[in-house]
PDB file of N, CA and C in Angstrom:
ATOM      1  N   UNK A   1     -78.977 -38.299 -16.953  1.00  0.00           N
ATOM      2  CA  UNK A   1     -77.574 -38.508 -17.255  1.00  0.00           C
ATOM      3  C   UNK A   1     -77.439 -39.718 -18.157  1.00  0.00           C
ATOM      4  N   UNK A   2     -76.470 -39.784 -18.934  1.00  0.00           N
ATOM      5  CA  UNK A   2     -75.942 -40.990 -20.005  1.00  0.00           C
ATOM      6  C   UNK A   2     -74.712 -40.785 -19.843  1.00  0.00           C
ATOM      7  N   UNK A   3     -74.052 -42.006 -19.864  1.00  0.00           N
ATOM      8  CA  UNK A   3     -72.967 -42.818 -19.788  1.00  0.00           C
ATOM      9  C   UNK A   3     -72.298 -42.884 -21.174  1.00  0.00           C
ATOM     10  N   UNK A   4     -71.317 -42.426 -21.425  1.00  0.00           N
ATOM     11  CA  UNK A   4     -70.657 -42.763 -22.580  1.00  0.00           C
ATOM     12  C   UNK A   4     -69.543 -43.594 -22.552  1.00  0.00           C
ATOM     13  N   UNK A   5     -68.998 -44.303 -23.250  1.00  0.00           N
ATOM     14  CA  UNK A   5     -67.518 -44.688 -22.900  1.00  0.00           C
ATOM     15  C   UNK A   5     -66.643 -44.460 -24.422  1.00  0.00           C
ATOM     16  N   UNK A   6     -65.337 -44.285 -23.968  1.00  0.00           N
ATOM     17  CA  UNK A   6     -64.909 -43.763 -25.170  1.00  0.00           C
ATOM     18  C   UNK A   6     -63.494 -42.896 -25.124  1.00  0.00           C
ATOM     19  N   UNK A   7     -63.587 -41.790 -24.749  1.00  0.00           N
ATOM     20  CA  UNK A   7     -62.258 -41.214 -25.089  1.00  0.00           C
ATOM     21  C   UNK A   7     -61.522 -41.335 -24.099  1.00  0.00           C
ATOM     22  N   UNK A   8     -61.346 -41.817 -22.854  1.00  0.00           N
ATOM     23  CA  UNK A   8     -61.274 -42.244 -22.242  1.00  0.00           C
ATOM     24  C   UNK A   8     -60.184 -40.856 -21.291  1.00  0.00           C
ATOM     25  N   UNK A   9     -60.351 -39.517 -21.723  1.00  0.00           N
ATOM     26  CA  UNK A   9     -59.171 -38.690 -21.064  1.00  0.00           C
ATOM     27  C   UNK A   9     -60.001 -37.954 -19.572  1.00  0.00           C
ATOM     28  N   UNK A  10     -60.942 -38.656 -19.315  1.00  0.00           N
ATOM     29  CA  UNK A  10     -61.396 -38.613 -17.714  1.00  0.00           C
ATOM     30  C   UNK A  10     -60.817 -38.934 -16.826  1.00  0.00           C
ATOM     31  N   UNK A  11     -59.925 -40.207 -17.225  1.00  0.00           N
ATOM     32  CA  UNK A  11     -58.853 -41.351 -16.107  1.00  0.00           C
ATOM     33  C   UNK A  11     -59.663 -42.368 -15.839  1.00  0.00           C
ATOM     34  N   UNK A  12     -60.855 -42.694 -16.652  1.00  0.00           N
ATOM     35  CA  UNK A  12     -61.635 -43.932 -16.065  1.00  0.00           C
ATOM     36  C   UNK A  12     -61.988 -44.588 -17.357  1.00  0.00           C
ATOM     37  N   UNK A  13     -61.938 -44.135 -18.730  1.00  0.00           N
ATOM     38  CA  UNK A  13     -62.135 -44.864 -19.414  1.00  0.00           C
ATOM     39  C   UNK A  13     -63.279 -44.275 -19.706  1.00  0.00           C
ATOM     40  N   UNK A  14     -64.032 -43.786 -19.508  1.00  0.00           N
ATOM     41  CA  UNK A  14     -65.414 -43.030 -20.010  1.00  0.00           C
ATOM     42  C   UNK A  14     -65.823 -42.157 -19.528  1.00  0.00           C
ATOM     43  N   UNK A  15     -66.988 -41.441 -20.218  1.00  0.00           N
ATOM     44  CA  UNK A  15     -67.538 -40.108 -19.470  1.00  0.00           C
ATOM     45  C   UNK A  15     -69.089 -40.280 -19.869  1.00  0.00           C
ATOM     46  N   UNK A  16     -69.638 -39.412 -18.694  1.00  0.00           N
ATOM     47  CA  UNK A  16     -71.082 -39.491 -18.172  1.00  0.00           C
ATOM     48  C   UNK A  16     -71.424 -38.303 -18.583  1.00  0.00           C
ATOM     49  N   UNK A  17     -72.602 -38.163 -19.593  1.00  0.00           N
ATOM     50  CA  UNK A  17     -73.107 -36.500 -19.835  1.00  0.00           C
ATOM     51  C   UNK A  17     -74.202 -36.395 -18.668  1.00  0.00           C
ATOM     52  N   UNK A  18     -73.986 -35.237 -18.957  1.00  0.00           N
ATOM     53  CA  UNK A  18     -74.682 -34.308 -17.588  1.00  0.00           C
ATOM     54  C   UNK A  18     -75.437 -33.309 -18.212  1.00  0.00           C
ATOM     55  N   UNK A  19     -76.655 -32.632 -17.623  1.00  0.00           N
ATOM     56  CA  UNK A  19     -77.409 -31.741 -17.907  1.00  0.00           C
ATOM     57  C   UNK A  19     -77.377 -31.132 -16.990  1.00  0.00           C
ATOM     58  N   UNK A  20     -76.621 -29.619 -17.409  1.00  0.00           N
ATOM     59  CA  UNK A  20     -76.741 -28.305 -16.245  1.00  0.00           C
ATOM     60  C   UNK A  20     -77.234 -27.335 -17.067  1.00  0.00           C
ATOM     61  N   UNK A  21     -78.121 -26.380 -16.147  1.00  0.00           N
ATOM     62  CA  UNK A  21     -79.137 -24.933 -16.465  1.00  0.00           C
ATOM     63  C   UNK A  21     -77.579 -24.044 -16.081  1.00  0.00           C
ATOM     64  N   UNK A  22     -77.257 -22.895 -16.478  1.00  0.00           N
ATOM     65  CA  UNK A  22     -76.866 -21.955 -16.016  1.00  0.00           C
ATOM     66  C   UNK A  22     -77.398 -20.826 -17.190  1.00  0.00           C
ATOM     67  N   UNK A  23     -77.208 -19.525 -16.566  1.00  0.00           N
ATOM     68  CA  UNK A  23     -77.570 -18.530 -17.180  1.00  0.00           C
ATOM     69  C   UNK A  23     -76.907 -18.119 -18.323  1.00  0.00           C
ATOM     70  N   UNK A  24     -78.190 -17.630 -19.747  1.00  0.00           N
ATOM     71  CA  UNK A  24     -77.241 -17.658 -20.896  1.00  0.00           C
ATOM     72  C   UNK A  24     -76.091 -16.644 -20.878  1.00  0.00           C
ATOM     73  N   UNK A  25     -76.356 -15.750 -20.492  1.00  0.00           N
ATOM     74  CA  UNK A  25     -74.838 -14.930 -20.216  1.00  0.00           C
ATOM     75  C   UNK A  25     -73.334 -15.747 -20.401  1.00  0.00           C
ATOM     76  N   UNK A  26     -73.689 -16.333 -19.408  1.00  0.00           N
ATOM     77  CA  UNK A  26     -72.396 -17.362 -18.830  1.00  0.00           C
ATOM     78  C   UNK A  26     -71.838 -18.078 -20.014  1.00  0.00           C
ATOM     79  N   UNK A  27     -73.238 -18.826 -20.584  1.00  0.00           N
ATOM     80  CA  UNK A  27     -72.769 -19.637 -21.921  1.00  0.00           C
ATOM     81  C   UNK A  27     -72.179 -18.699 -22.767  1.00  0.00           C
ATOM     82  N   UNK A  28     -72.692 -17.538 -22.994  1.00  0.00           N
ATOM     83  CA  UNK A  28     -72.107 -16.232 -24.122  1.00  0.00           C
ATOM     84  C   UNK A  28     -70.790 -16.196 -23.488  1.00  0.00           C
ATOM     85  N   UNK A  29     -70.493 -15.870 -22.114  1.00  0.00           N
ATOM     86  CA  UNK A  29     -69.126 -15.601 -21.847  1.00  0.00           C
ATOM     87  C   UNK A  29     -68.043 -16.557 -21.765  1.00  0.00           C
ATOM     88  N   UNK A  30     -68.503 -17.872 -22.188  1.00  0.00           N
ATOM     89  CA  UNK A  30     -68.200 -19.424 -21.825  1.00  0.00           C
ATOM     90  C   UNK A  30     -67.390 -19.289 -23.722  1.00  0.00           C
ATOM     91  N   UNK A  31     -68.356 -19.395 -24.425  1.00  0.00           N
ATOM     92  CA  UNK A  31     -68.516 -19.485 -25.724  1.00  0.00           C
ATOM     93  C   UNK A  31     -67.386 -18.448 -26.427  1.00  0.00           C
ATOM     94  N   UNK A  32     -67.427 -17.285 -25.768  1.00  0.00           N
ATOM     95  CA  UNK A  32     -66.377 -16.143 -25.853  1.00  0.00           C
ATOM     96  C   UNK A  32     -64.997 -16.599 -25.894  1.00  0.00           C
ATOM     97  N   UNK A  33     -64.828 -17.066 -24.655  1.00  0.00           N
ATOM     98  CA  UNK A  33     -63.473 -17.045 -23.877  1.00  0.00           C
ATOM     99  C   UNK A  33     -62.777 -18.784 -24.185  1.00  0.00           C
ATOM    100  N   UNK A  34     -63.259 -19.733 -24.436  1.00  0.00           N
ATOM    101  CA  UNK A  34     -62.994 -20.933 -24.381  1.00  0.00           C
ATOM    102  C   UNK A  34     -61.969 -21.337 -25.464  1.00  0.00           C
ATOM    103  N   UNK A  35     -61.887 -20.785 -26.654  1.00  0.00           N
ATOM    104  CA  UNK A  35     -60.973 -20.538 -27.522  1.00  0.00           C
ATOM    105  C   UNK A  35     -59.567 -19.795 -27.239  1.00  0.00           C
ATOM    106  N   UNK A  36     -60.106 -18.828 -26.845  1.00  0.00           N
ATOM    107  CA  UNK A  36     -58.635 -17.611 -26.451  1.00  0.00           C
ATOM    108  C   UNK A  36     -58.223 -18.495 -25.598  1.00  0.00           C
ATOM    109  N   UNK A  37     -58.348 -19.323 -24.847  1.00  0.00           N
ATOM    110  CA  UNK A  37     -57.717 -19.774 -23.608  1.00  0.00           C
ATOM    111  C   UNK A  37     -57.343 -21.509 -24.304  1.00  0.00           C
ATOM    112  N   UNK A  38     -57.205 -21.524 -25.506  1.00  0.00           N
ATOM    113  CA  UNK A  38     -56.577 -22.859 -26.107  1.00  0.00           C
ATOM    114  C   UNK A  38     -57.527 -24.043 -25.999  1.00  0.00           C
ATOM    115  N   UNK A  39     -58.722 -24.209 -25.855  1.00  0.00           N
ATOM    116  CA  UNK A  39     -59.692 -25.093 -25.394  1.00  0.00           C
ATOM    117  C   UNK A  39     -60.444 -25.407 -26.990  1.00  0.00           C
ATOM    118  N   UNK A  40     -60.816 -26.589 -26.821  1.00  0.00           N
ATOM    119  CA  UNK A  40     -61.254 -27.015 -28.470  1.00  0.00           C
ATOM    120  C   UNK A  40     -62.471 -27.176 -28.412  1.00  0.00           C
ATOM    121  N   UNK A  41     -63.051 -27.065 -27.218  1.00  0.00           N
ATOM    122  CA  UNK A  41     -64.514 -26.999 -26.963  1.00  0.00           C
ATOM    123  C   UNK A  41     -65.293 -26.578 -25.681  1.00  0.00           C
ATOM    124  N   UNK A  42     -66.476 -25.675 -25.503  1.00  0.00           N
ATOM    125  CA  UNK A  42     -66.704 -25.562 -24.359  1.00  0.00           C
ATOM    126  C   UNK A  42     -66.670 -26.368 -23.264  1.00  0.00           C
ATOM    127  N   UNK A  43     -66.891 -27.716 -23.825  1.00  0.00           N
ATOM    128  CA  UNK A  43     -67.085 -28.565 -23.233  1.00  0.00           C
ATOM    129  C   UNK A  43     -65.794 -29.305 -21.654  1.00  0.00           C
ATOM    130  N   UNK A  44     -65.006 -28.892 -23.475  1.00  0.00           N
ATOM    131  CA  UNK A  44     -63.558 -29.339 -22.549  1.00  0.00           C
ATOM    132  C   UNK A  44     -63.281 -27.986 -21.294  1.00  0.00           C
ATOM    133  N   UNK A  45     -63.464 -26.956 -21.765  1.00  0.00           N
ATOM    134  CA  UNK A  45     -63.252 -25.883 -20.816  1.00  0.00           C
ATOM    135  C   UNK A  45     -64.001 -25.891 -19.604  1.00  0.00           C
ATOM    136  N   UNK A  46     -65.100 -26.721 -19.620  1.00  0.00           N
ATOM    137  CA  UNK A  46     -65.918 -27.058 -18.445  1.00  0.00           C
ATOM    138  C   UNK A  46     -65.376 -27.855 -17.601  1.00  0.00           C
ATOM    139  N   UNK A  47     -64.650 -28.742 -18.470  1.00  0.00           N
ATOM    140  CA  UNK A  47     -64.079 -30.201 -17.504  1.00  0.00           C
ATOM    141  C   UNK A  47     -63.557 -29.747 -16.597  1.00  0.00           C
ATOM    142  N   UNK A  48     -62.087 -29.051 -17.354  1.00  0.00           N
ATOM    143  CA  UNK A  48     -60.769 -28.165 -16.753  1.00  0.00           C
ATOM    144  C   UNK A  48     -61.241 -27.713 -15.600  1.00  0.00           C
ATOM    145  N   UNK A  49     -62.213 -26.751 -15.856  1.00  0.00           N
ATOM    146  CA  UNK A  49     -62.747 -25.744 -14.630  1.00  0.00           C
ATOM    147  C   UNK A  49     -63.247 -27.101 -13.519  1.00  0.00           C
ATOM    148  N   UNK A  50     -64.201 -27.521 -13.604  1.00  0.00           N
ATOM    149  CA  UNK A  50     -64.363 -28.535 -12.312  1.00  0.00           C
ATOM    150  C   UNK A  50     -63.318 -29.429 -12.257  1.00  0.00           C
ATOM    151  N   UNK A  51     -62.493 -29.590 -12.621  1.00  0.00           N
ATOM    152  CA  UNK A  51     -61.377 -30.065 -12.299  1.00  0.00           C
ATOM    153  C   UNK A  51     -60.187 -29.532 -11.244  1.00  0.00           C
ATOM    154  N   UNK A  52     -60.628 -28.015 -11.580  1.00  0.00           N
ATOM    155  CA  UNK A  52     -60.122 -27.272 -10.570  1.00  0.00           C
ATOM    156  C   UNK A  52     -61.431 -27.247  -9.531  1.00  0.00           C
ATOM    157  N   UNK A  53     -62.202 -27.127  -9.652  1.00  0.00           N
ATOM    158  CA  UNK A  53     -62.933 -26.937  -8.216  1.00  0.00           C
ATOM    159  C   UNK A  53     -62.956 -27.970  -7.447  1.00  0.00           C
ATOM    160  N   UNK A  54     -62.822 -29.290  -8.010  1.00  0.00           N
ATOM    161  CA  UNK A  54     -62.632 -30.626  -7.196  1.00  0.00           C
ATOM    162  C   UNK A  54     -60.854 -31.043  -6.455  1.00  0.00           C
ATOM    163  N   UNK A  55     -59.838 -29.927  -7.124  1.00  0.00           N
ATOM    164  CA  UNK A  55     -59.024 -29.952  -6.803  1.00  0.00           C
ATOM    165  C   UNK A  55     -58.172 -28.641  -6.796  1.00  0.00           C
ATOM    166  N   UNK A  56     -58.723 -28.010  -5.837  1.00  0.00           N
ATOM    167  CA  UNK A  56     -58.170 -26.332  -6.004  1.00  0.00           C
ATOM    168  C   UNK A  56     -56.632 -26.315  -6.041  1.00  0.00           C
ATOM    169  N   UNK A  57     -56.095 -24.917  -7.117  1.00  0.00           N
ATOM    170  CA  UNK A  57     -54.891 -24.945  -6.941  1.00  0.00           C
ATOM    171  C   UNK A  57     -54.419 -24.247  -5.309  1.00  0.00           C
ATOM    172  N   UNK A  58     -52.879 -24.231  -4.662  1.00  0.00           N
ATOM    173  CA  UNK A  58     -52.794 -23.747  -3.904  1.00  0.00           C
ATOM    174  C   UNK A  58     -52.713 -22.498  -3.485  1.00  0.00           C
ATOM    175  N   UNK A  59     -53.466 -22.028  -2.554  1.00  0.00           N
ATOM    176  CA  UNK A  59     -53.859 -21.084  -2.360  1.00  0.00           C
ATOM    177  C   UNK A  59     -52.591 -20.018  -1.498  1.00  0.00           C
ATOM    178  N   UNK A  60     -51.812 -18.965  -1.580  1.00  0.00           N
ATOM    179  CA  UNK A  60     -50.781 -18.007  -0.861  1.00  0.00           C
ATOM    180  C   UNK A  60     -51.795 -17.504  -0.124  1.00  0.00           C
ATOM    181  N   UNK A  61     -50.857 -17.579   1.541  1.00  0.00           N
ATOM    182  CA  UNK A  61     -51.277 -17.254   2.843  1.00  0.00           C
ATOM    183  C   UNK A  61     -50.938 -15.974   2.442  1.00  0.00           C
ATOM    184  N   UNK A  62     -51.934 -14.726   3.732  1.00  0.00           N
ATOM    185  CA  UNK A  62     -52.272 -13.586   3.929  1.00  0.00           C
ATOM    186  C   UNK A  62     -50.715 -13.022   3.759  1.00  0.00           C
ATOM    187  N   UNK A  63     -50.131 -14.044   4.519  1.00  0.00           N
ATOM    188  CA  UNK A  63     -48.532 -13.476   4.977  1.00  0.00           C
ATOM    189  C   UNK A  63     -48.050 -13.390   3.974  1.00  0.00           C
ATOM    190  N   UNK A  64     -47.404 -14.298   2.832  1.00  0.00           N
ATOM    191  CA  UNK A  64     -47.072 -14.239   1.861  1.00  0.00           C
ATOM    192  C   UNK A  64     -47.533 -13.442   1.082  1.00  0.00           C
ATOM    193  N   UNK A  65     -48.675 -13.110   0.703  1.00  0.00           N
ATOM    194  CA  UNK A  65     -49.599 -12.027  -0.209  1.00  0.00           C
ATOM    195  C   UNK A  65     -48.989 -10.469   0.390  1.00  0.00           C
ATOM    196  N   UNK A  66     -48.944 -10.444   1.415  1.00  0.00           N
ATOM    197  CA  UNK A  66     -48.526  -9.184   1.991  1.00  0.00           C
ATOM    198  C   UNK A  66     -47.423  -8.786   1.740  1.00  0.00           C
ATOM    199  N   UNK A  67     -46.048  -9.896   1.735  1.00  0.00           N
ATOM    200  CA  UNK A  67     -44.702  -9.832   1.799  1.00  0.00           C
ATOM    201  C   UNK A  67     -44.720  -9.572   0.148  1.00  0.00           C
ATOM    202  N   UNK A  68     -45.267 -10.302  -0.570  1.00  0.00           N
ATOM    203  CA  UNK A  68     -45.405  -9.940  -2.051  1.00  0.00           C
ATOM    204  C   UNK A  68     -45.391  -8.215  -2.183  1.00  0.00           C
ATOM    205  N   UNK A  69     -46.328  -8.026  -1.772  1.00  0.00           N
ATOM    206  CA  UNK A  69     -46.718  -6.756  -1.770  1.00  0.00           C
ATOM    207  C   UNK A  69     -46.132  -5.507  -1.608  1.00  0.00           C
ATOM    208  N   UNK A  70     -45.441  -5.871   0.088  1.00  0.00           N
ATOM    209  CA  UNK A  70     -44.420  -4.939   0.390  1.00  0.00           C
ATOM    210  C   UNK A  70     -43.216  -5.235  -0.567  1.00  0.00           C
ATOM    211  N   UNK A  71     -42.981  -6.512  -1.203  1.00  0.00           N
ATOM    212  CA  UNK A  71     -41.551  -6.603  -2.712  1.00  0.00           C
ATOM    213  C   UNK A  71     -41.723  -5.782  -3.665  1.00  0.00           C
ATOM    214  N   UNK A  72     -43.077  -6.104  -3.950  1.00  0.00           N
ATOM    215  CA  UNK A  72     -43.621  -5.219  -5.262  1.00  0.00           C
ATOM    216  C   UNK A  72     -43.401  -3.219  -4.757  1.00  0.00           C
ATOM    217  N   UNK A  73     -44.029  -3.080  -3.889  1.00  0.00           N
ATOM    218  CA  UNK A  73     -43.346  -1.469  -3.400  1.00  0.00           C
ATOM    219  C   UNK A  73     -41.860  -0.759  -3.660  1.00  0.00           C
ATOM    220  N   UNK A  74     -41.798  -1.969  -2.695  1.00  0.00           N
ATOM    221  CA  UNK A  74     -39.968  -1.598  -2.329  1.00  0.00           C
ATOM    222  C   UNK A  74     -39.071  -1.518  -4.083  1.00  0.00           C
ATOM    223  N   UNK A  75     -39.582  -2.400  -4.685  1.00  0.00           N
ATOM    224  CA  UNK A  75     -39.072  -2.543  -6.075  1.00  0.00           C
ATOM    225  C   UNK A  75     -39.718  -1.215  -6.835  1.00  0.00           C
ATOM    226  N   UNK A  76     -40.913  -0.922  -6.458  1.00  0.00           N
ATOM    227  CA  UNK A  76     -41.308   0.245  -7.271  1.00  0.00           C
ATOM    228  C   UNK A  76     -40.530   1.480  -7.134  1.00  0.00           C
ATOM    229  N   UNK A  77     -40.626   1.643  -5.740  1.00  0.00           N
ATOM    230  CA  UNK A  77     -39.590   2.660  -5.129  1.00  0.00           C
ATOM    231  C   UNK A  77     -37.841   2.601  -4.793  1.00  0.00           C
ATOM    232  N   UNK A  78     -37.493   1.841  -5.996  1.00  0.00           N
ATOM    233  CA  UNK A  78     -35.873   1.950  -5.730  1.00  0.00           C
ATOM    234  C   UNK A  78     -35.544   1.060  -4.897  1.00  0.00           C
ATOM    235  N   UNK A  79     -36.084   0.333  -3.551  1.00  0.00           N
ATOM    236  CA  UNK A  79     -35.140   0.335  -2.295  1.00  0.00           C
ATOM    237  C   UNK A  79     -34.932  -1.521  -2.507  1.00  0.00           C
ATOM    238  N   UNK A  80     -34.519  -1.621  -3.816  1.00  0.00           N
ATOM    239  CA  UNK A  80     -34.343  -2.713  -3.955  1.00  0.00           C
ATOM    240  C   UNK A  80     -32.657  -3.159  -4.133  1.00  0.00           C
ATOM    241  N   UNK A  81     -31.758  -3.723  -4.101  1.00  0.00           N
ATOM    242  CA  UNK A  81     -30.029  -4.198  -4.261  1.00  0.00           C
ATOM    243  C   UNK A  81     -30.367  -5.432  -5.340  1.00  0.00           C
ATOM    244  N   UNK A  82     -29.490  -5.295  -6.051  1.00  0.00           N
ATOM    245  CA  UNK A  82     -29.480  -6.465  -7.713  1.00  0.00           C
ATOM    246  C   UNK A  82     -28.521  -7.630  -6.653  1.00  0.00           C
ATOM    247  N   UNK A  83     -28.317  -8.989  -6.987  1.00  0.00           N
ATOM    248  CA  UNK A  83     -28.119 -10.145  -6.422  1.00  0.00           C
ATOM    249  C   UNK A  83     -26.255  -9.862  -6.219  1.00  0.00           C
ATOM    250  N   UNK A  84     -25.645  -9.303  -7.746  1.00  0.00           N
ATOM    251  CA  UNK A  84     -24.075  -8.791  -7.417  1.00  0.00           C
ATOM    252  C   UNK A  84     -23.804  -7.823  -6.371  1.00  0.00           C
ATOM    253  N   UNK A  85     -24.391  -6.967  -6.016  1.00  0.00           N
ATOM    254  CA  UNK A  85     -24.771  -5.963  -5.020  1.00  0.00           C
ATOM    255  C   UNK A  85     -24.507  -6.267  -3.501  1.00  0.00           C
ATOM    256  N   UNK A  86     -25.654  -7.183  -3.586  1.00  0.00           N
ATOM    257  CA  UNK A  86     -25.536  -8.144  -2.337  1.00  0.00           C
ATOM    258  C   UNK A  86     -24.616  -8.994  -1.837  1.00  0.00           C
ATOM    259  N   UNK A  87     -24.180  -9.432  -3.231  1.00  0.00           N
ATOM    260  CA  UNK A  87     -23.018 -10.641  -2.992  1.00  0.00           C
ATOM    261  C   UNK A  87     -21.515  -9.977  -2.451  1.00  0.00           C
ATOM    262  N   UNK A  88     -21.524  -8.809  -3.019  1.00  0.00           N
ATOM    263  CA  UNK A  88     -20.389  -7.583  -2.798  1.00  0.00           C
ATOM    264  C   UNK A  88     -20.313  -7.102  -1.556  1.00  0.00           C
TER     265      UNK A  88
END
């Protein structure tokens, strides 16, 4: 590892390079996708991502996922009332 200091958009004022193996695939699909998704470098798209794994977004309970679910139905199938409807 080496220590850089410099751009300082870590929150500490510098950043530490790192050497990781992963499979070239990944880099091909890394290399692919890192653009379409507004990223100016793989690099940065790496950060982002462990940025989320060190701070996961929040996750919807079973319950909620379900209730989603049964909305999404009920809306497919008609058995839905518009907000004036209701208010009426």
């Amino acid at each position: 590892m080496s220590t850089n200091t410099g751009d300082g958009r870590d929150g500490d004022g510098g950043t530490t390079k790192i050497d990781v193996r992963v499979p070239t695939a990944m880099v091909d699909a890394i290399d692919e996708e890192f653009a379409r998704r507004g990223y100016t470098s793989r690099s940065e798209a790496i950060r982002d991502a462990l940025r989320d794994w060190l701070d996961p977004s929040v996750q919807l309970s079973e319950e909620t996922l379900a209730d989603l679910a049964e909305s999404r139905k009920q809306r497919e199938t008609g058995k839905t009332t518009s907000l004036d409807d209701d208010r009426a």
